[in-house]
N, C-alpha and C. Protein backbone atom coordinates (compact mmCIF):
# COMPACT_ATOMS: atom_id res chain seq x y z
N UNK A 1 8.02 -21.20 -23.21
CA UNK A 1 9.10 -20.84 -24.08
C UNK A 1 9.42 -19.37 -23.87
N UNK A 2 10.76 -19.29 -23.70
CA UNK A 2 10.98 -17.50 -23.76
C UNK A 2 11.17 -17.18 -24.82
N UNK A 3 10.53 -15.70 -25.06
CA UNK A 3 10.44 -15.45 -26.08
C UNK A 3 11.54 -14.38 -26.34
N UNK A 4 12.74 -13.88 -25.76
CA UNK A 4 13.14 -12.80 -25.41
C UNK A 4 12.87 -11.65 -26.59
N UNK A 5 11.80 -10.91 -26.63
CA UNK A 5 11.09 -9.76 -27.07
C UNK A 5 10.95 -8.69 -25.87
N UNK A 6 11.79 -7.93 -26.21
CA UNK A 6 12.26 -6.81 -25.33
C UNK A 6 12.61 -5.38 -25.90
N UNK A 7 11.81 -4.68 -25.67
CA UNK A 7 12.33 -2.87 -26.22
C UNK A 7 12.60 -2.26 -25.19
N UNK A 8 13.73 -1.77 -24.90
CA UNK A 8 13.92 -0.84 -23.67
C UNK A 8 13.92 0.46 -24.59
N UNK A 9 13.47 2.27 -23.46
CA UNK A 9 13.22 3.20 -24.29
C UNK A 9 13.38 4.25 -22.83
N UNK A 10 14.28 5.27 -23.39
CA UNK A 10 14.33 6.73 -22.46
C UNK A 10 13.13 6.74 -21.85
N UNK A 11 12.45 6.91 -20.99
CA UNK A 11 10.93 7.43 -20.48
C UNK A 11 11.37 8.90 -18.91
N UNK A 12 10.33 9.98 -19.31
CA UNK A 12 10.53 10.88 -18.90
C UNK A 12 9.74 10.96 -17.81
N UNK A 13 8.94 10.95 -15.93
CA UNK A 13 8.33 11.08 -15.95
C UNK A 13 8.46 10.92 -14.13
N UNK A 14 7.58 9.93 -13.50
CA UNK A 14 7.32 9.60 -11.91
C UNK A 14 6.46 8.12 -12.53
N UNK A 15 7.28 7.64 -11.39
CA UNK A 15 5.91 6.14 -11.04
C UNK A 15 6.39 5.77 -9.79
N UNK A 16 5.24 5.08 -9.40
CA UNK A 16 4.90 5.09 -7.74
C UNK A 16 5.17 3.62 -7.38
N UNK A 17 6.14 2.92 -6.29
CA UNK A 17 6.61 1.81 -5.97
C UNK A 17 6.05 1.81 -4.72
N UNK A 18 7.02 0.53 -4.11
CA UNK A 18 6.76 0.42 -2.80
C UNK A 18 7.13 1.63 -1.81
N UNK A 19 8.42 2.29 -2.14
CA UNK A 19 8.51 3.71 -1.31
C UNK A 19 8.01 5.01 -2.29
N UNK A 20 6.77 4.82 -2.50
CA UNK A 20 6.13 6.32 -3.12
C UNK A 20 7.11 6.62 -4.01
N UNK A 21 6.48 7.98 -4.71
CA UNK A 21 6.95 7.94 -6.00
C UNK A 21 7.99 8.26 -6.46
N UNK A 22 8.93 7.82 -7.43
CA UNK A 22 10.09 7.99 -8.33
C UNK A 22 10.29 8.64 -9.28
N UNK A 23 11.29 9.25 -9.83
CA UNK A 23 11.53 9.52 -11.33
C UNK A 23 12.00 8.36 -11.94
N UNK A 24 11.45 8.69 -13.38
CA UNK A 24 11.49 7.53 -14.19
C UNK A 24 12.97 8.08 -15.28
N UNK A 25 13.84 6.60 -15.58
CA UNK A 25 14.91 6.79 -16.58
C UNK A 25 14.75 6.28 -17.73
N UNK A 26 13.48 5.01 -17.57
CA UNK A 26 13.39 3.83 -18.72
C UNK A 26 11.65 3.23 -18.41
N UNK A 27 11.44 2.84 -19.80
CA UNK A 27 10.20 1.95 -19.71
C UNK A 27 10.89 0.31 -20.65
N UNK A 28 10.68 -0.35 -19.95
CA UNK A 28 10.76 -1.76 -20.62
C UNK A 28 9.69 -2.28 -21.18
N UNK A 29 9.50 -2.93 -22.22
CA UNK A 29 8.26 -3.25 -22.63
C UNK A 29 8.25 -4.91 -23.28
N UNK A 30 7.93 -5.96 -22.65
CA UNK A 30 8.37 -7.25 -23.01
C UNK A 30 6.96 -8.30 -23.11
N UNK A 31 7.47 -9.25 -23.94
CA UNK A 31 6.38 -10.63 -24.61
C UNK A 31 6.88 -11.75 -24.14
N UNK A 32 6.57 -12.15 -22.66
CA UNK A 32 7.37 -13.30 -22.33
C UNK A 32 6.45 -13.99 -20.84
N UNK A 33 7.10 -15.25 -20.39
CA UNK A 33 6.14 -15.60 -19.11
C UNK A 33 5.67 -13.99 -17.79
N UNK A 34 4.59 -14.46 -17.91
CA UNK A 34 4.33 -13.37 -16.89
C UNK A 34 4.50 -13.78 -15.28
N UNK A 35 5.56 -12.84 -14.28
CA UNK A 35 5.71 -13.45 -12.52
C UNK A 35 4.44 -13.46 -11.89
N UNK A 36 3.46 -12.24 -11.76
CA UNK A 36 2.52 -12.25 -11.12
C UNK A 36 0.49 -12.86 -12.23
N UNK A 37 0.96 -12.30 -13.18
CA UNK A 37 -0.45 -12.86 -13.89
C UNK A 37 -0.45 -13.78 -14.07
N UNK A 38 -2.32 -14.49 -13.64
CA UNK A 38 -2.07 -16.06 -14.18
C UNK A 38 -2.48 -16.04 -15.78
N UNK A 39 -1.42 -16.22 -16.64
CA UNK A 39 -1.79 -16.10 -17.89
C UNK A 39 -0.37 -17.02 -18.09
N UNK A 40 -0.30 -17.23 -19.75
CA UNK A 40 0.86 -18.01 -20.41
C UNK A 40 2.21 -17.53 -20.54
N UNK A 41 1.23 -16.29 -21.12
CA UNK A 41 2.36 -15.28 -21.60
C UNK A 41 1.54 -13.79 -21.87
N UNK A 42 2.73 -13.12 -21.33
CA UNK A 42 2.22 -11.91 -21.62
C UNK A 42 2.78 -10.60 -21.59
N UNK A 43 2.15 -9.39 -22.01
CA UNK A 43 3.21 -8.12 -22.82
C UNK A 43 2.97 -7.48 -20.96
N UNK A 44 4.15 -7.35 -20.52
CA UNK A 44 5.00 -6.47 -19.83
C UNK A 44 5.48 -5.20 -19.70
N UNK A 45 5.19 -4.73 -18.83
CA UNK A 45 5.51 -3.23 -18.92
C UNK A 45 6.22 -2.95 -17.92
N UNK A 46 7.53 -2.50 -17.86
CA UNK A 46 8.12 -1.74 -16.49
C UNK A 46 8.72 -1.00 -16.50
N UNK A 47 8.61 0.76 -15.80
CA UNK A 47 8.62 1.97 -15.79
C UNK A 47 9.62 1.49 -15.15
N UNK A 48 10.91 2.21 -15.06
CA UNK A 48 12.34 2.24 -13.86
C UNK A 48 12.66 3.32 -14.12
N UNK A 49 13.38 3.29 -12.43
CA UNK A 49 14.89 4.33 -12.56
C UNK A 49 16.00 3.46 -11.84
N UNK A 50 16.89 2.69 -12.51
CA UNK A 50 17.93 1.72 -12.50
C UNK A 50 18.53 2.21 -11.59
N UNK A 51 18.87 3.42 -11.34
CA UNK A 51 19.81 4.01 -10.14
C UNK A 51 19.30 3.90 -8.77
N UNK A 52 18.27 3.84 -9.26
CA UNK A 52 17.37 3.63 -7.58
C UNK A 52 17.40 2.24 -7.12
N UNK A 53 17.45 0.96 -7.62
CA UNK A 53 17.55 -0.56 -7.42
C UNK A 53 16.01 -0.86 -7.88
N UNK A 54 15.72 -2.52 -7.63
CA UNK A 54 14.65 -2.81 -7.87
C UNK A 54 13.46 -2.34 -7.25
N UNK A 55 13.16 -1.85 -6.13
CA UNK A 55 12.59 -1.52 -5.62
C UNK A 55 11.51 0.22 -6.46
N UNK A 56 12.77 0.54 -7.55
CA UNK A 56 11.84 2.18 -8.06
C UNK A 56 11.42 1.06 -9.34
N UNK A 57 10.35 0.61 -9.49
CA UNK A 57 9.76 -0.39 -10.72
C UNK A 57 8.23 -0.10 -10.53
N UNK A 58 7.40 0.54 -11.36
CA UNK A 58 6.07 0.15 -11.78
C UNK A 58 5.80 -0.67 -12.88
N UNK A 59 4.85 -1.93 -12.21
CA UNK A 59 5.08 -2.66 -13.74
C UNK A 59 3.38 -3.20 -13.24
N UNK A 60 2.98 -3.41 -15.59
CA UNK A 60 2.26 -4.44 -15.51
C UNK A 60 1.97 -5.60 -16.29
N UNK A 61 1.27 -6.18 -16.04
CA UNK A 61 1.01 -7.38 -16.97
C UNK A 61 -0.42 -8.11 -17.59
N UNK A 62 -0.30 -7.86 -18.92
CA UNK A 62 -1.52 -7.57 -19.49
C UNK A 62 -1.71 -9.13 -20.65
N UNK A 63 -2.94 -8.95 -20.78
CA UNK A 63 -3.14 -9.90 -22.02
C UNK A 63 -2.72 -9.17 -23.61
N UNK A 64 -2.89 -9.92 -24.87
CA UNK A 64 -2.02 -8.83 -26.04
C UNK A 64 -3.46 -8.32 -26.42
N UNK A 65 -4.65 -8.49 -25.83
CA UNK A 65 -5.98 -7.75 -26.18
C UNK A 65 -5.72 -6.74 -25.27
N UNK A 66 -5.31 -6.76 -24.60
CA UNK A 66 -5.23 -5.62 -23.43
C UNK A 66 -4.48 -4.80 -23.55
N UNK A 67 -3.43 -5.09 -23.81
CA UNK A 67 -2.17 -4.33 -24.13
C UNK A 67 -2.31 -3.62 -25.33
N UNK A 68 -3.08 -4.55 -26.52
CA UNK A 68 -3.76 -3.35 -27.88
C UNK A 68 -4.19 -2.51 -27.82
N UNK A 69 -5.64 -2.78 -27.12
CA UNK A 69 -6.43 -1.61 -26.31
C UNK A 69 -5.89 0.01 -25.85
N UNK A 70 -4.83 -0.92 -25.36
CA UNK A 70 -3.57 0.34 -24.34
C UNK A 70 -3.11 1.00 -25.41
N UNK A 71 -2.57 0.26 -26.81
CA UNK A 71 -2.13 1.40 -27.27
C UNK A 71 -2.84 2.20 -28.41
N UNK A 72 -4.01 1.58 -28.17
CA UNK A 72 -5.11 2.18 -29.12
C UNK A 72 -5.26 3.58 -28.72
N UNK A 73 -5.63 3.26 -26.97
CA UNK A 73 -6.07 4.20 -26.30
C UNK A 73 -5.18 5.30 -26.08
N UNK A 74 -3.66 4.77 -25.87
CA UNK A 74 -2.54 6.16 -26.04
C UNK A 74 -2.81 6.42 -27.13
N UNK A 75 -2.21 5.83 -28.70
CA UNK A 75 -2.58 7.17 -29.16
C UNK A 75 -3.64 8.02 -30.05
N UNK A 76 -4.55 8.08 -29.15
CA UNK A 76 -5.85 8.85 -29.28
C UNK A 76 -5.79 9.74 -28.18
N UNK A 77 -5.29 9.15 -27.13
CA UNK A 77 -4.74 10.38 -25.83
C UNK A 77 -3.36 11.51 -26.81
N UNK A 78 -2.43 11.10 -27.15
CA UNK A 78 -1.61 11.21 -27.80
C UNK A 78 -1.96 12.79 -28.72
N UNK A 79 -3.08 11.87 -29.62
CA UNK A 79 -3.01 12.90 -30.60
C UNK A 79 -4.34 13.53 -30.41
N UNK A 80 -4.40 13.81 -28.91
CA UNK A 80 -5.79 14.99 -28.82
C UNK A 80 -4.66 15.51 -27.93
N UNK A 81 -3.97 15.31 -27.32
CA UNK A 81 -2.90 16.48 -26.50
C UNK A 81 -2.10 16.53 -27.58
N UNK A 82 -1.52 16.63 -28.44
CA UNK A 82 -1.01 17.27 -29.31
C UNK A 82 -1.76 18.26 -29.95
N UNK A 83 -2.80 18.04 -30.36
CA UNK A 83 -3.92 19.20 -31.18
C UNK A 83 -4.22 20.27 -30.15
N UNK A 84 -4.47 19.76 -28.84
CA UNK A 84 -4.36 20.60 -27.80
C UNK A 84 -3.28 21.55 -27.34
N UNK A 85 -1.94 20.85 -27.51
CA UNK A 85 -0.60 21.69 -27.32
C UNK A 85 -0.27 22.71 -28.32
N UNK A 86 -1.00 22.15 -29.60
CA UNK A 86 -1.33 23.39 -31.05
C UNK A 86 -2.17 24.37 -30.44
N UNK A 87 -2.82 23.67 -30.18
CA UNK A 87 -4.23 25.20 -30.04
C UNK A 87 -3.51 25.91 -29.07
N UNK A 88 -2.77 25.62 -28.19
CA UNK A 88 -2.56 26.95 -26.81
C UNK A 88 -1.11 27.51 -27.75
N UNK A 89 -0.49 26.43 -28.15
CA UNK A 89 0.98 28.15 -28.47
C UNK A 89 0.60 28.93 -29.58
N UNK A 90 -1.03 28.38 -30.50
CA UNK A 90 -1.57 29.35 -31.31
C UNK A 90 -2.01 30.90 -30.36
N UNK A 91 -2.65 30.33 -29.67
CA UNK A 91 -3.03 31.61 -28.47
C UNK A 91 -2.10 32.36 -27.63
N UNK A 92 -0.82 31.43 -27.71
CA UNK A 92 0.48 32.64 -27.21
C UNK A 92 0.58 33.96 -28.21
């Protein structure tokens, strides 16, 4: 069943394709059959820069334990580089 669950979002950054790496315009983030995992269904991730064609795409495909994990783990990355980005313009 498709589920069409889809957030597209600005993303600032580089990800690395088949011709080395890109700037990024967008991250897609989707809950639906997965192409390459053997799983049912699953949360989707794909970094683009649309101007470039299919080819500028990092993507992956995770289980929704996996994908939790992921964002457990951002933001705890998240909010120790933020406390970190405090502490240095305190020291400017």
């Amino acid at each position: 069943m498709c589920t069409s669950i889809v957030e597209i979002i600005g993303a600032e950054g580089a990800g690395k394709g088949d011709g080395g790496w890109f700037k990024l315009t967008n991250a897609v983030v989707s809950y639906d059959h997965p192409h390459h995992a053997l799983l049912e269904e699953a949360i989707a991730i794909d970094f683009v820069n649309a101007a470039f064609g299919p080819g500028a795409r990092a993507a992956v495909e995770l289980t929704l334990r996996s994908a939790k994990a992921l964002s457990e783990a951002l933001a705890r990355a998240i909010a120790a580089a933020e406390m970190e980005e405090t502490a240095r313009l305190r020291r400017l």
